[in-house]
PDB file of N, CA and C in Angstrom:
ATOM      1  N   UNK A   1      70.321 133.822  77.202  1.00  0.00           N
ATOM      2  CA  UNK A   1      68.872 133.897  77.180  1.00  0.00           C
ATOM      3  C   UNK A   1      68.431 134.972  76.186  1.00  0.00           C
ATOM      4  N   UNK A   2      67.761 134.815  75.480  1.00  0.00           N
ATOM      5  CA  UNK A   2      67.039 135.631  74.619  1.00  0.00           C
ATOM      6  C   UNK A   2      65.625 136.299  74.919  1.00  0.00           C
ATOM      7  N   UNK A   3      65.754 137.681  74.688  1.00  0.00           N
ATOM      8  CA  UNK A   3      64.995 138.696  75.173  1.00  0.00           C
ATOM      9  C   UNK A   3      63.704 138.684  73.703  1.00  0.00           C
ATOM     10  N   UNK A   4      62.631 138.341  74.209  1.00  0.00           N
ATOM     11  CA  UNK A   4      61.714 138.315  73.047  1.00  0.00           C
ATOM     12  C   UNK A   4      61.059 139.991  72.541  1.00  0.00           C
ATOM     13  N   UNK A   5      60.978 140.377  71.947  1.00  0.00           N
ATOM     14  CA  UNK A   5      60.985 141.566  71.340  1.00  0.00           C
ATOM     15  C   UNK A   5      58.702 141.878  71.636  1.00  0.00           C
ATOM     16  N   UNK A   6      58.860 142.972  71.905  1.00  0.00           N
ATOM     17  CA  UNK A   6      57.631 143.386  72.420  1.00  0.00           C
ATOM     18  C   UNK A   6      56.141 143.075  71.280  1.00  0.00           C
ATOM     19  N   UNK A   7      54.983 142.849  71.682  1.00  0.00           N
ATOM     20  CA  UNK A   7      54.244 142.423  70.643  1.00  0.00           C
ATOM     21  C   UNK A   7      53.186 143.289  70.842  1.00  0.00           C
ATOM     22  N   UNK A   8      52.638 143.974  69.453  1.00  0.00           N
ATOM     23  CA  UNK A   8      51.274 145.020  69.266  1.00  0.00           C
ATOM     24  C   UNK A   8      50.509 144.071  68.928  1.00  0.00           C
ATOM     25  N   UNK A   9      49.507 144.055  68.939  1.00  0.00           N
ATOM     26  CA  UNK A   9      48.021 143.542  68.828  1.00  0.00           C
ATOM     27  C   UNK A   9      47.155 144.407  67.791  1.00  0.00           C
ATOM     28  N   UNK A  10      47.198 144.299  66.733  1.00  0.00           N
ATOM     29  CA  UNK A  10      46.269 145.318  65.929  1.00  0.00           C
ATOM     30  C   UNK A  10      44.931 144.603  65.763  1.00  0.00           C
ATOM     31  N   UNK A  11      43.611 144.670  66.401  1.00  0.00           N
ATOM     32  CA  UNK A  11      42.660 144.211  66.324  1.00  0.00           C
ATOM     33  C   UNK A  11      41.582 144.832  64.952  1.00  0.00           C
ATOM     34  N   UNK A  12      41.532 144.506  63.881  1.00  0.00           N
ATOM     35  CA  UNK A  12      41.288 145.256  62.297  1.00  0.00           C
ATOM     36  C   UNK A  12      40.242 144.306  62.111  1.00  0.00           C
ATOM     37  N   UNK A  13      39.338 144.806  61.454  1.00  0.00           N
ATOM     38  CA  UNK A  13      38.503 144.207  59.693  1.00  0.00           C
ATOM     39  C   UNK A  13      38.876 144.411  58.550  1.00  0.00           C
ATOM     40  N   UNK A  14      38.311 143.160  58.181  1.00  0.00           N
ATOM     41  CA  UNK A  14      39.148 143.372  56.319  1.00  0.00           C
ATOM     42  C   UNK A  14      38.236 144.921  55.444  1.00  0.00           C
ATOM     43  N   UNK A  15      38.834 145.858  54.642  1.00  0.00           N
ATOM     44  CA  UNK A  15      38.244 146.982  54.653  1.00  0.00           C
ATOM     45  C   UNK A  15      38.291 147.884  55.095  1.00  0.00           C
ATOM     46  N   UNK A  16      38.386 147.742  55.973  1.00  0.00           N
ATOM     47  CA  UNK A  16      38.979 148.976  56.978  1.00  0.00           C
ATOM     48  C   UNK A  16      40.268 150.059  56.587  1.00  0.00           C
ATOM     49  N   UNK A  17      39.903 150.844  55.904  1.00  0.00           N
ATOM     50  CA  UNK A  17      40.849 151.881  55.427  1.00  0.00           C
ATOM     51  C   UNK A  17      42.067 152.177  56.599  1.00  0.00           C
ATOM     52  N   UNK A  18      41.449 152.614  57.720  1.00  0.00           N
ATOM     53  CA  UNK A  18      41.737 153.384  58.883  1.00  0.00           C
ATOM     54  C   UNK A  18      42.666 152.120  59.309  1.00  0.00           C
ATOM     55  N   UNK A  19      42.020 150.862  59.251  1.00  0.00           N
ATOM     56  CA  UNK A  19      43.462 149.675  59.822  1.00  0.00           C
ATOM     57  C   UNK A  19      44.013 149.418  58.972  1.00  0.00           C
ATOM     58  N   UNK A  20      43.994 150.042  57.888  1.00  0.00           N
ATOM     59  CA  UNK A  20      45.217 149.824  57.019  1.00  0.00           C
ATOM     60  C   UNK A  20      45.964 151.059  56.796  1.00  0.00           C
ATOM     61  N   UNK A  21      45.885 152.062  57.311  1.00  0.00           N
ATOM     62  CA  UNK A  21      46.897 152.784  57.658  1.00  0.00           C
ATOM     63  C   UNK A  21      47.482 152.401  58.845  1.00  0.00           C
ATOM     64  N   UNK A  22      46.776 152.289  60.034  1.00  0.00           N
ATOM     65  CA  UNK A  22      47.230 152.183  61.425  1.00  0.00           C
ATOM     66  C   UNK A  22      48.134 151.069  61.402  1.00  0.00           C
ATOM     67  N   UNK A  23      48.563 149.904  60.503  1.00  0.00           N
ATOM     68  CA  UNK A  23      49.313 148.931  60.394  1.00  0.00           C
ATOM     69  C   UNK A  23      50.347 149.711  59.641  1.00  0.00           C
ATOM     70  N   UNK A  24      49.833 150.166  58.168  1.00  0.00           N
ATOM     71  CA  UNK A  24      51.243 150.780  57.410  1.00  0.00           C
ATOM     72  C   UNK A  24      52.033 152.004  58.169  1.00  0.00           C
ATOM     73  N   UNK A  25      51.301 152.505  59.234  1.00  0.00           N
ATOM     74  CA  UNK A  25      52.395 153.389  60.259  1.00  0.00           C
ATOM     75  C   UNK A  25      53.289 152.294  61.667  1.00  0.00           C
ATOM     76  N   UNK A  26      52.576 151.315  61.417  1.00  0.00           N
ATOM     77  CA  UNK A  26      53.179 150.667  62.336  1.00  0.00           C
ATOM     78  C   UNK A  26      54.454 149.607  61.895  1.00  0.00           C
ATOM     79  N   UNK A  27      54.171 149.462  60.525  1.00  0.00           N
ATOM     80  CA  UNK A  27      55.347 148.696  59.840  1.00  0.00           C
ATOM     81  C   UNK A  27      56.700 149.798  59.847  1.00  0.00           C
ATOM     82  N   UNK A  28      56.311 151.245  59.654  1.00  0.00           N
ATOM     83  CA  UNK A  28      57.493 151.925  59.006  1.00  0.00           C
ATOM     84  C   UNK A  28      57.937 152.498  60.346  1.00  0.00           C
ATOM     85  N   UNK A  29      57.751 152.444  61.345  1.00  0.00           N
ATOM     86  CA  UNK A  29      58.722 152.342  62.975  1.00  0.00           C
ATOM     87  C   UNK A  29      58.639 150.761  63.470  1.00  0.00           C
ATOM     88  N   UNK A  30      58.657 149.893  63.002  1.00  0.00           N
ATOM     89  CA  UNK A  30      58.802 148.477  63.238  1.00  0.00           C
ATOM     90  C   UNK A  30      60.197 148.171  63.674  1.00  0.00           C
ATOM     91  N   UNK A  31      61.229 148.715  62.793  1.00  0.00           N
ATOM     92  CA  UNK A  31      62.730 147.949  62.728  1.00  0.00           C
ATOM     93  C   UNK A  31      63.074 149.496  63.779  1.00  0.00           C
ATOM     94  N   UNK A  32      62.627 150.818  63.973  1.00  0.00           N
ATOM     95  CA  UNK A  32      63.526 151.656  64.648  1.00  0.00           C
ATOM     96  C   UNK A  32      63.139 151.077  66.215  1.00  0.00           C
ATOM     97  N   UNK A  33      61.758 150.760  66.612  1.00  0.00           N
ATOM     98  CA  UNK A  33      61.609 150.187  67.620  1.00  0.00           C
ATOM     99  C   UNK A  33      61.534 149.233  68.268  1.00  0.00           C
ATOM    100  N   UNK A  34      61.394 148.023  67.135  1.00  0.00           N
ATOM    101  CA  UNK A  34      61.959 146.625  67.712  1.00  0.00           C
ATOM    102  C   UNK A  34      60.562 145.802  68.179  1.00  0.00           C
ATOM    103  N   UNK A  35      59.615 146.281  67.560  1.00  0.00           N
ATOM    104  CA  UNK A  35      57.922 145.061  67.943  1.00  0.00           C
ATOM    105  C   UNK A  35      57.683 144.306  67.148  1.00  0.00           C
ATOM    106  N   UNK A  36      57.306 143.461  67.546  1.00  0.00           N
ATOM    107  CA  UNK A  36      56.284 142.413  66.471  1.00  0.00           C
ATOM    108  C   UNK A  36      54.917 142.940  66.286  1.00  0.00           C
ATOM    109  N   UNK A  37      54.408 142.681  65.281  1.00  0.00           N
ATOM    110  CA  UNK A  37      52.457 142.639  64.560  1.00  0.00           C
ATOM    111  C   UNK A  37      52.219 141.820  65.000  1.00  0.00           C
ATOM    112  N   UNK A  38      51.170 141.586  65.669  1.00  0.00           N
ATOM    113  CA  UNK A  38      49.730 140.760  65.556  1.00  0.00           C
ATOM    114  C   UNK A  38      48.932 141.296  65.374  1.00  0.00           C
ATOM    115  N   UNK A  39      47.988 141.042  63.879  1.00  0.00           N
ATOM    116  CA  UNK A  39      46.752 141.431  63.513  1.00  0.00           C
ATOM    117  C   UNK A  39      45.940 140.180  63.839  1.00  0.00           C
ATOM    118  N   UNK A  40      44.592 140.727  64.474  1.00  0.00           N
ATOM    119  CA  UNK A  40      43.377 140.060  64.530  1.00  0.00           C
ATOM    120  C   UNK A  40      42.648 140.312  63.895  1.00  0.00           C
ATOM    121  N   UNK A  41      41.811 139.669  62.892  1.00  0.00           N
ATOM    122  CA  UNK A  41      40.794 140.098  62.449  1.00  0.00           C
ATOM    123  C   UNK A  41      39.466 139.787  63.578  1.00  0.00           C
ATOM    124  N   UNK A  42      38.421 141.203  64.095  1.00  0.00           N
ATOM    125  CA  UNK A  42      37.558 140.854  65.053  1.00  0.00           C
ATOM    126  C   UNK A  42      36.464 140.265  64.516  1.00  0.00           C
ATOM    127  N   UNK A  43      36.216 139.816  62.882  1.00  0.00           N
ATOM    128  CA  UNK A  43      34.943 139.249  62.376  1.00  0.00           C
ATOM    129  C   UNK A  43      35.042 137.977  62.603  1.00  0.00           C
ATOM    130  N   UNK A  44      36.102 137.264  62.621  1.00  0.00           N
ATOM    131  CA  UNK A  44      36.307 135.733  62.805  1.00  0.00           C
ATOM    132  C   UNK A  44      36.475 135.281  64.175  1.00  0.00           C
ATOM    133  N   UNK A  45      35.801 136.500  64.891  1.00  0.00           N
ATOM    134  CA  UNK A  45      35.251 135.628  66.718  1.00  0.00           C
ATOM    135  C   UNK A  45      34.181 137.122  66.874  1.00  0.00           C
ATOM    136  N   UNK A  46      33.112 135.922  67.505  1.00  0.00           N
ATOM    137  CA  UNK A  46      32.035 137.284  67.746  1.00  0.00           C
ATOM    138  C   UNK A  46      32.208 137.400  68.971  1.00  0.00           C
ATOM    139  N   UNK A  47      33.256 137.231  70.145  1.00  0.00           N
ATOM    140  CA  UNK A  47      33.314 137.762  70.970  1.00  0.00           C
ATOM    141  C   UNK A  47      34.384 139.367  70.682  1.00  0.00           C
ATOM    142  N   UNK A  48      35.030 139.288  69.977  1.00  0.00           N
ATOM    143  CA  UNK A  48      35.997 140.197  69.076  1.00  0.00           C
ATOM    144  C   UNK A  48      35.075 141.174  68.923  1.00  0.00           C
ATOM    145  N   UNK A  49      34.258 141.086  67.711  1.00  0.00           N
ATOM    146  CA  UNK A  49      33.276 141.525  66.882  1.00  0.00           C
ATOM    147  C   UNK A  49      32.598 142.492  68.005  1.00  0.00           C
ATOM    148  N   UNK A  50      31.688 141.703  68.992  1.00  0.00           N
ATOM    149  CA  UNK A  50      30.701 142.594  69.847  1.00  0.00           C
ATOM    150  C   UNK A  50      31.528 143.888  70.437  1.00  0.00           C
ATOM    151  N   UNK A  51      33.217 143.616  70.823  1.00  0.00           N
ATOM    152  CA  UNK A  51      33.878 144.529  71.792  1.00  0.00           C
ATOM    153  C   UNK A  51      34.488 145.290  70.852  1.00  0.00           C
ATOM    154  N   UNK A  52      35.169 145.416  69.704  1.00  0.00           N
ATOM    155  CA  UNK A  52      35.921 146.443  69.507  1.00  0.00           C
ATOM    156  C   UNK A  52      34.900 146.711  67.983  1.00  0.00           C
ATOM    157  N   UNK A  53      33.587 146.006  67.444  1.00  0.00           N
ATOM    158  CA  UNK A  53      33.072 146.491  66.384  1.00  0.00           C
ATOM    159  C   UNK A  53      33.140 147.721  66.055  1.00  0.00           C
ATOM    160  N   UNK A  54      32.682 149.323  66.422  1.00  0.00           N
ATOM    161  CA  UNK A  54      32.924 150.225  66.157  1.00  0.00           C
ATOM    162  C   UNK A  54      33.908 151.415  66.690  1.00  0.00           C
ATOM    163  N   UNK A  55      35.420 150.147  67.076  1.00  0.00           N
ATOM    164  CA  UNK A  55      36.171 151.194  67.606  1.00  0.00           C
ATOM    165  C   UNK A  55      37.326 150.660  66.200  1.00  0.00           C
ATOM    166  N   UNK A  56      37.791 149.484  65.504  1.00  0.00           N
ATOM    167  CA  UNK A  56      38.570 149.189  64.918  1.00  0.00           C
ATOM    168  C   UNK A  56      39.033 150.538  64.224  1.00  0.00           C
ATOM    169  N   UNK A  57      40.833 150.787  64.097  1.00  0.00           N
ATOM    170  CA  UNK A  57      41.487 149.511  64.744  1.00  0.00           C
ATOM    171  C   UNK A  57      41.639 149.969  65.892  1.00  0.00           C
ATOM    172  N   UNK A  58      41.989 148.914  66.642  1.00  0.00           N
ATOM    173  CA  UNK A  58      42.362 148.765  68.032  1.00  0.00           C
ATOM    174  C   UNK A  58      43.951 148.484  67.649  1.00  0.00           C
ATOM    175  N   UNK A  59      44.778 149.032  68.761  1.00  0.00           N
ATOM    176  CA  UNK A  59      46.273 148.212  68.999  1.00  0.00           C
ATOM    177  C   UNK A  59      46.235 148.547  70.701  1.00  0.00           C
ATOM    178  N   UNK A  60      46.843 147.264  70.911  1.00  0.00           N
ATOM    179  CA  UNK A  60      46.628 147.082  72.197  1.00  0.00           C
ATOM    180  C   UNK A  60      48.583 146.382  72.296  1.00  0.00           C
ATOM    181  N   UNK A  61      48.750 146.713  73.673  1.00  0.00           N
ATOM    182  CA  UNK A  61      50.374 146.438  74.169  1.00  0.00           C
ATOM    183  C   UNK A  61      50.208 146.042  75.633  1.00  0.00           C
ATOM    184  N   UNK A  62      50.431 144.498  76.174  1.00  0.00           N
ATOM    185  CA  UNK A  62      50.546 144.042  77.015  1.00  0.00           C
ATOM    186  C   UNK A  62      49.200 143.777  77.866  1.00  0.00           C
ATOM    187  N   UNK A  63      47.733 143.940  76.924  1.00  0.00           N
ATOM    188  CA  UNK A  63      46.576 144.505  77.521  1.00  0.00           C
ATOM    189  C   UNK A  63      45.965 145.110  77.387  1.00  0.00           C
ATOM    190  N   UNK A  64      46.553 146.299  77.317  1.00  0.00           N
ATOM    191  CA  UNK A  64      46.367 147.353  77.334  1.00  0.00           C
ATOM    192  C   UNK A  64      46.602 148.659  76.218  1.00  0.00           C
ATOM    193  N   UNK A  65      44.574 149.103  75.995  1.00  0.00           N
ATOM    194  CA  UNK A  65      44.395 149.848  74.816  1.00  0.00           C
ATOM    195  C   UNK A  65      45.708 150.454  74.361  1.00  0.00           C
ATOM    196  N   UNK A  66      46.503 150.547  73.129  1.00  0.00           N
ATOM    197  CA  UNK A  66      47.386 152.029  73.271  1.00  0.00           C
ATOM    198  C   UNK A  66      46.685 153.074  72.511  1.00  0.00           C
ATOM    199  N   UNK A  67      46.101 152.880  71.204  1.00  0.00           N
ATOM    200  CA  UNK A  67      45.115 153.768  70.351  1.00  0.00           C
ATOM    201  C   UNK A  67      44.333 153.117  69.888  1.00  0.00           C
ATOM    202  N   UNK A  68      43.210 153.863  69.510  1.00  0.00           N
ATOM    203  CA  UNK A  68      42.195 152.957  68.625  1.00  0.00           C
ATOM    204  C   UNK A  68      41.531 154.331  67.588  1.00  0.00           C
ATOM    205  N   UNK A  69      41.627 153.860  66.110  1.00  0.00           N
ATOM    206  CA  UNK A  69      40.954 154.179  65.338  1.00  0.00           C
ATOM    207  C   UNK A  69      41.972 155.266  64.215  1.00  0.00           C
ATOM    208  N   UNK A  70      42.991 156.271  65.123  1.00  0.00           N
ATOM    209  CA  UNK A  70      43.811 156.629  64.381  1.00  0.00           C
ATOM    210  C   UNK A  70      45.136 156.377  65.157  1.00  0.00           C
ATOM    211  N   UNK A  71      46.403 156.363  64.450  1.00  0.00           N
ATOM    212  CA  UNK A  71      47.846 156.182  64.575  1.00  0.00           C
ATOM    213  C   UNK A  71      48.730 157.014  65.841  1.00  0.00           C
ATOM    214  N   UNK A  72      48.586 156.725  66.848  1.00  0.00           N
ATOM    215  CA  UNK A  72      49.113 157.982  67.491  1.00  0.00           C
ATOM    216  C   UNK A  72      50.456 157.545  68.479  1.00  0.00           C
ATOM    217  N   UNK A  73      51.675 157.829  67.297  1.00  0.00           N
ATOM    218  CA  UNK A  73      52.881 157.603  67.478  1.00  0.00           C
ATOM    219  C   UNK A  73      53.655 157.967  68.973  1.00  0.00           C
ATOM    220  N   UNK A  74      52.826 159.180  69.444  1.00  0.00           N
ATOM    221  CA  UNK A  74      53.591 159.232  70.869  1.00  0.00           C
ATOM    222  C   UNK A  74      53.252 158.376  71.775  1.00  0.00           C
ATOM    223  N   UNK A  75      51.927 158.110  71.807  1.00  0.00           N
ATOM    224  CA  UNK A  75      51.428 157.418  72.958  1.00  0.00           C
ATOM    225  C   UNK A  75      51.937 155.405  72.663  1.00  0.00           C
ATOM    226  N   UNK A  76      52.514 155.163  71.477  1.00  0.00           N
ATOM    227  CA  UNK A  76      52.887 153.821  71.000  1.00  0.00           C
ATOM    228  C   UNK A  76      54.237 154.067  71.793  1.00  0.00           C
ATOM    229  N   UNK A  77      55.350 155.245  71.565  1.00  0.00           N
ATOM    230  CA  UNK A  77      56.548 154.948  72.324  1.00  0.00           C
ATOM    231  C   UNK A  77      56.060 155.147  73.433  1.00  0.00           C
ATOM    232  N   UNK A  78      55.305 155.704  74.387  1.00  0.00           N
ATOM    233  CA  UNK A  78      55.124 156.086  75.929  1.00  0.00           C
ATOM    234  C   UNK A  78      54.807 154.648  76.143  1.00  0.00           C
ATOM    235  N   UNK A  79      53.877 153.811  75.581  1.00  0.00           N
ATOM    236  CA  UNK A  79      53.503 152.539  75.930  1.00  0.00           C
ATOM    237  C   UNK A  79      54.991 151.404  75.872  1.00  0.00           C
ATOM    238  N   UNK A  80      55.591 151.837  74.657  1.00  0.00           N
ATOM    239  CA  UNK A  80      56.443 150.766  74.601  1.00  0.00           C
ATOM    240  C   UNK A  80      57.871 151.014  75.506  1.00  0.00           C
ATOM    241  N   UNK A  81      57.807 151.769  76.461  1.00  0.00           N
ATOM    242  CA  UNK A  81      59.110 152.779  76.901  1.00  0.00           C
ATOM    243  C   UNK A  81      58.560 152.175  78.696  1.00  0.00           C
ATOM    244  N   UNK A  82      56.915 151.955  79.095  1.00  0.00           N
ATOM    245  CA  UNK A  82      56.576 151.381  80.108  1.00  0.00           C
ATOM    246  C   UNK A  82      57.442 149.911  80.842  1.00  0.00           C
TER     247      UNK A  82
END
């Protein structure tokens, strides 16, 4: 049986400086910790749009917020270590 490898949720707009770091820190611990990306863009659903409009980015793990807006590497392993 194969163990599917854990999945982040990066909820971004195109532009977004700040989600394009918060992804390029998330690519370069990608292979030491073993997650998959999912980026959403929240402009292409306005239910997206209304909830995380002025928090992007969002990354979310299993649900549940882990950071939003800047990169914060401890609280990504405390989440992914749950």
């Amino acid at each position: 049986m194969q163990i599917l490898p854990p999945v982040l949720i990066v909820y971004y707009r195109d532009g977004c400086h700040l989600c394009e770091q918060v992804v390029a820190s998330l690519f370069q611990l990608q292979a030491e910790l073993g997650y998959e990306i999912k980026q959403i863009d929240i402009d292409a659903d306005p239910v997206l749009r209304k909830k995380y409009n002025v928090d992007v980015p969002v990354v979310t793990y299993q649900g549940e917020v882990v950071f939003y807006h800047f990169f914060d590497e401890v609280e990504l392993r405390k989440s992914l270590a749950s």
